[in-house]
C-alpha atoms as a PDB file:
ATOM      1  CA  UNK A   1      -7.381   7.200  -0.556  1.00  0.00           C
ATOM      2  CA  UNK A   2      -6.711   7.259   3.142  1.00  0.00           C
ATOM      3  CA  UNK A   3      -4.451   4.486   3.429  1.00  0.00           C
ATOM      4  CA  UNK A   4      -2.235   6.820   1.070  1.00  0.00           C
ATOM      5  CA  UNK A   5      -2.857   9.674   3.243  1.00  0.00           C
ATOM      6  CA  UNK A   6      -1.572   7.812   6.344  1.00  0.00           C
ATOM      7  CA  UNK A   7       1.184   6.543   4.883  1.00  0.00           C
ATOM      8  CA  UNK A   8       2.497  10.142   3.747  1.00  0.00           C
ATOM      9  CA  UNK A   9       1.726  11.337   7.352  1.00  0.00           C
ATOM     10  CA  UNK A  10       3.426   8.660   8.838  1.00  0.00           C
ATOM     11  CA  UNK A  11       6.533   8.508   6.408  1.00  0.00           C
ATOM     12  CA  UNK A  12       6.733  11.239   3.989  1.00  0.00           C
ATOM     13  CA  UNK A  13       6.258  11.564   0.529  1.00  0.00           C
ATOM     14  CA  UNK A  14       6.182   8.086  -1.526  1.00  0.00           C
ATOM     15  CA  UNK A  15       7.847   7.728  -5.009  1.00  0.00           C
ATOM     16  CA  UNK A  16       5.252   7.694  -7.208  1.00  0.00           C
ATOM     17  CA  UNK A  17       6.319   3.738  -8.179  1.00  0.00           C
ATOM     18  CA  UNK A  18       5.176   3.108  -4.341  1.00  0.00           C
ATOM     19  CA  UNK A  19       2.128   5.036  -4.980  1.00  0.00           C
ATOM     20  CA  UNK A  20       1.287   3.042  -8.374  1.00  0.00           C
ATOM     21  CA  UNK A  21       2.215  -0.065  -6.562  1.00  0.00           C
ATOM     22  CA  UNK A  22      -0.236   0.806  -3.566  1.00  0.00           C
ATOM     23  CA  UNK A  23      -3.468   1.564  -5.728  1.00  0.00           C
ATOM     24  CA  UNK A  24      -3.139  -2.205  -7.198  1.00  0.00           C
ATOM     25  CA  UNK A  25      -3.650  -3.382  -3.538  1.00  0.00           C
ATOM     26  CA  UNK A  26      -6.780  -5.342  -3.252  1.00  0.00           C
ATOM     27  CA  UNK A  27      -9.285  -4.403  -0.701  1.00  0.00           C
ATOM     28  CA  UNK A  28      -8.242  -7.060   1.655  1.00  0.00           C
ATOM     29  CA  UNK A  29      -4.126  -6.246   1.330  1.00  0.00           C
ATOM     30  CA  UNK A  30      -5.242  -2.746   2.122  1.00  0.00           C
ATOM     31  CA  UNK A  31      -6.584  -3.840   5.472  1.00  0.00           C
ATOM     32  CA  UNK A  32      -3.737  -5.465   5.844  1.00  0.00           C
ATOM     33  CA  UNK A  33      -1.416  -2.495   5.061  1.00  0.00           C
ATOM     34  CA  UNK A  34      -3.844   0.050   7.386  1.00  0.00           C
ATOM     35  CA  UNK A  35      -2.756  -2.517  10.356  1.00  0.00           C
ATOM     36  CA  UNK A  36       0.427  -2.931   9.897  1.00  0.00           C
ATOM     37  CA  UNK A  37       0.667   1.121   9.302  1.00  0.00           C
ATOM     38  CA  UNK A  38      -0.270   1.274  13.025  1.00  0.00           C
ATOM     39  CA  UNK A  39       2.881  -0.587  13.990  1.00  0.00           C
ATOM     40  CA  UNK A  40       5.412   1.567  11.245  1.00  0.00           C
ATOM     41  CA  UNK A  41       7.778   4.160  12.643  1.00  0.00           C
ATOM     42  CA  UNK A  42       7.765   7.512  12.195  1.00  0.00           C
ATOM     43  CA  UNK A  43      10.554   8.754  10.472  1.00  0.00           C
ATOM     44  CA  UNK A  44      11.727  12.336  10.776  1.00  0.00           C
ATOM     45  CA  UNK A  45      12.821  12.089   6.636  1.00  0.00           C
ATOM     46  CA  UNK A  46      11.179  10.704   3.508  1.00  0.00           C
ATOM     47  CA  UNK A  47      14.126   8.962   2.604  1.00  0.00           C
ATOM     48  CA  UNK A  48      13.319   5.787   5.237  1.00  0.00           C
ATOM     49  CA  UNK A  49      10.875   3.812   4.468  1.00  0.00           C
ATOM     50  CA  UNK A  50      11.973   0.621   6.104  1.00  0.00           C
ATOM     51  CA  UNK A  51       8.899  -0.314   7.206  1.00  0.00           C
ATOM     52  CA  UNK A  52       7.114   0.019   4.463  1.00  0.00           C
ATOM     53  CA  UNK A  53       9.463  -2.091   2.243  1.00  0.00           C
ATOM     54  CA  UNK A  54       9.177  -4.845   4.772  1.00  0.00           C
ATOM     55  CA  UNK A  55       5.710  -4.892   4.097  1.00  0.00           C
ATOM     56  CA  UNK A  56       5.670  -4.917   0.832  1.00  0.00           C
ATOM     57  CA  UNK A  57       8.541  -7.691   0.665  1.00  0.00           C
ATOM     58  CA  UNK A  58       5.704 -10.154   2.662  1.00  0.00           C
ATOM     59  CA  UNK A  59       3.450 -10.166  -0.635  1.00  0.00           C
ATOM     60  CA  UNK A  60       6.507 -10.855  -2.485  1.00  0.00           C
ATOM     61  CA  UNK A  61       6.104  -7.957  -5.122  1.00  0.00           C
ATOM     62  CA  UNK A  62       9.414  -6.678  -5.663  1.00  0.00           C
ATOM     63  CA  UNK A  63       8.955  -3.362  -4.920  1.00  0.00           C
ATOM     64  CA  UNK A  64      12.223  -1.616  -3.728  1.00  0.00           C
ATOM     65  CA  UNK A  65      11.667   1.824  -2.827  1.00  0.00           C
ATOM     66  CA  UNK A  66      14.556   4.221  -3.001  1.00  0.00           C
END
């Protein structure tokens, strides 16, 4: 999935709970997520994934990533 591709590129490797959590997306939170992508920060580790979390903290799924 490209989304999942971009997201890797753009902050590392994601847990594999991120990655579950991700392919659940419907088609139209997946827009959503490509967008805001454009807008996350690069981060020079895999541990940050700040951005990320805030997004997922907007559809209110609980996701923590760690």
């Amino acid at each position: 999935m490209l989304i999942l591709r971009l997201l890797t590129r753009r902050v590392g490797d994601l847990p594999q709970e991120v990655l579950d959590r991700i392919e659940t997306l419907s088609l139209e939170q997946l827009e959503n997520l490509g967008e805001a992508l454009l807008d996350f920060q690069a981060m020079p580790t895999a541990v940050n994934y700040a951005d990320l979390e805030t997004w997922f903290s907007t559809l209110d799924v609980g996701v923590k990533i760690t």
